[in-house]
Protein backbone atom coordinates (compact mmCIF):
# COMPACT_ATOMS: atom_id res chain seq x y z
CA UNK A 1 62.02 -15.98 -22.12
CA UNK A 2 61.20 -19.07 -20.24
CA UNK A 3 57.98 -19.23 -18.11
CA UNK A 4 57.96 -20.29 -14.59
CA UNK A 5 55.30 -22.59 -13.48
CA UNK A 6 55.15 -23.78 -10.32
CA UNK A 7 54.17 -27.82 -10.40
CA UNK A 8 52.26 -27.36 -6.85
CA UNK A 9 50.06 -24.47 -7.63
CA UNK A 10 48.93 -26.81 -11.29
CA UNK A 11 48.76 -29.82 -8.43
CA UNK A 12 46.96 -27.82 -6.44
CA UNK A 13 44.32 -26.49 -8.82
CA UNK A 14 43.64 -29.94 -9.86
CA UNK A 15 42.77 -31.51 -6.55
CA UNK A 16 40.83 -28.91 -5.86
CA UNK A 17 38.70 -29.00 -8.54
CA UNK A 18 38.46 -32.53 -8.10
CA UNK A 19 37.63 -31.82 -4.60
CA UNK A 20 34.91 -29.44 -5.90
CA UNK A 21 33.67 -32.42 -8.84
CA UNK A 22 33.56 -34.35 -5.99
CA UNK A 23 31.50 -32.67 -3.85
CA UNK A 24 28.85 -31.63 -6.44
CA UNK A 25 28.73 -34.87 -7.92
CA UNK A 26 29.36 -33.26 -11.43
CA UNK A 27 32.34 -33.78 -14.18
CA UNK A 28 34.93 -31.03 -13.55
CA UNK A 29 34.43 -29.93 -16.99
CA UNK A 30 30.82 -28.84 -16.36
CA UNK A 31 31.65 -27.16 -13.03
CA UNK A 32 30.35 -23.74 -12.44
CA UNK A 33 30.79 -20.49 -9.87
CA UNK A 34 26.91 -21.62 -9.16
CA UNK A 35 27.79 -25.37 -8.62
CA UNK A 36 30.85 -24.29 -6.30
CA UNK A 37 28.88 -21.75 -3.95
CA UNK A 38 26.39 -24.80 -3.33
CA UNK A 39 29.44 -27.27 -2.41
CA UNK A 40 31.09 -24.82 -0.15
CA UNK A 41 28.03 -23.59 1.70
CA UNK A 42 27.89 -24.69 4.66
CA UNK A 43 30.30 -26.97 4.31
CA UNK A 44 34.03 -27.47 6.57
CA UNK A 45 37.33 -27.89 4.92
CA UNK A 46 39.69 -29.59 7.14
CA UNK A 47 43.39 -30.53 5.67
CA UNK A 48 45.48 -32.75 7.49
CA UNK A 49 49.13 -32.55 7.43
CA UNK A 50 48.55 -28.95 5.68
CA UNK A 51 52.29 -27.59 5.95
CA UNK A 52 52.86 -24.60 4.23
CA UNK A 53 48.95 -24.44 3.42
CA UNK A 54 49.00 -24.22 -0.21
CA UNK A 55 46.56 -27.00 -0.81
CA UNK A 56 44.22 -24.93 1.93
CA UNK A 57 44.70 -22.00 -0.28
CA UNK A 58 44.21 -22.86 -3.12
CA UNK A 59 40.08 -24.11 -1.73
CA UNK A 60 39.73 -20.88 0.23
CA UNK A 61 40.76 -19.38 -3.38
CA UNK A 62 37.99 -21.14 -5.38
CA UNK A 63 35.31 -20.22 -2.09
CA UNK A 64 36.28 -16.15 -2.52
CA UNK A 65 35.70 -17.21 -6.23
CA UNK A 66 32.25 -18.52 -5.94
CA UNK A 67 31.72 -15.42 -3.94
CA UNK A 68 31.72 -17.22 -0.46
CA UNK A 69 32.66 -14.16 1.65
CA UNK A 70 32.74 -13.65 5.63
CA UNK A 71 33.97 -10.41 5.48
CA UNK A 72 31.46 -7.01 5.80
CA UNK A 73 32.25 -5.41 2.38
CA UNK A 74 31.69 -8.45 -0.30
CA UNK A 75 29.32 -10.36 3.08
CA UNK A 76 26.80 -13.18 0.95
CA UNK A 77 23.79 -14.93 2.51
CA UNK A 78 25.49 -17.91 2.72
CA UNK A 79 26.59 -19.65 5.75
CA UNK A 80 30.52 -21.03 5.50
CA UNK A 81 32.77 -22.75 4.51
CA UNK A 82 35.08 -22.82 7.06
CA UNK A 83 38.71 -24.48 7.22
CA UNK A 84 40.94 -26.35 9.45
CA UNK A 85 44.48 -26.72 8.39
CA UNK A 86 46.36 -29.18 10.91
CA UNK A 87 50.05 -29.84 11.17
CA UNK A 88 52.54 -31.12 13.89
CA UNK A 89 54.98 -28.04 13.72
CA UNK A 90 53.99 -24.66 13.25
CA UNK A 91 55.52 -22.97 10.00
CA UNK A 92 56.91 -19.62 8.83
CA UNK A 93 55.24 -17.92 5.40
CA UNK A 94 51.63 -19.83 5.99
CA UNK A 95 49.86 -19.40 2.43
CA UNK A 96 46.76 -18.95 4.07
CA UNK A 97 47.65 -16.00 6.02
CA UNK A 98 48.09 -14.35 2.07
CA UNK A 99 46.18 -11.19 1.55
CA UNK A 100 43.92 -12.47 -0.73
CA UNK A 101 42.08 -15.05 1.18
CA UNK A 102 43.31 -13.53 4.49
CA UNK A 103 40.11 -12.22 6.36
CA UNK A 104 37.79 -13.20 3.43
CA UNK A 105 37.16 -16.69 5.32
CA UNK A 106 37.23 -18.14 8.61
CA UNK A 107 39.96 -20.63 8.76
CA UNK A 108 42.18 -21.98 11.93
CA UNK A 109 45.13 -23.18 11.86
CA UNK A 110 45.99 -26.17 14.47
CA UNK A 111 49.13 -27.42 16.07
CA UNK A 112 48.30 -31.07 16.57
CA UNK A 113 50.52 -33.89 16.45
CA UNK A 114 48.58 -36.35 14.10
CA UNK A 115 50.24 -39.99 14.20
């Protein structure tokens, strides 16, 4: 049997951790829950040219993970993140309207022509 794997969700993953090695000024390698909860507090996510979202996603994803929660029943002391996703068209199947970061974060979509 021959496993699927999808080259954007590995792409994905990457960049953000990069994003996330970035951010905390540390080697992805020695990145921790701890060290992504401090780079996401507060902070604001915006992703131009977002399309389908996945790329948005995939950040919101690693925020849940570090336990950065808006909603009531998993609610943390801290403040954030919060993400922009901008594109010129609007599109069908968003990926960050999925259930599992859906109402977990605050995030906005925007219908902006960026040129």
């Amino acid at each position: 049997r021959q496993v699927h794997i999808d080259r954007h969700a590995v792409q994905n993953g990457f960049i953000t951790l990069s994003l996330l090695s970035q951010m905390t000024k540390r080697p992805r390698a020695e990145l921790s829950l701890a060290d992504a909860r401090s780079a996401f507090e507060g902070s604001l996510v915006v992703e131009y040219g977002c399309g389908r979202g996945g790329l948005g996603r995939w950040a919101m994803l690693a925020a849940v993970e570090a336990g950065c929660c808006t909603d009531a029943a998993q609610s943390t002391p801290y403040p954030g993140p919060w993400f922009i996703l901008v594109d010129r068209e609007t599109r069908r199947h968003k990926a960050e309207n999925k259930s599992d970061v859906f109402h977990r974060l605050e995030s906005v979509r925007l219908r902006y022509d960026i040129v």
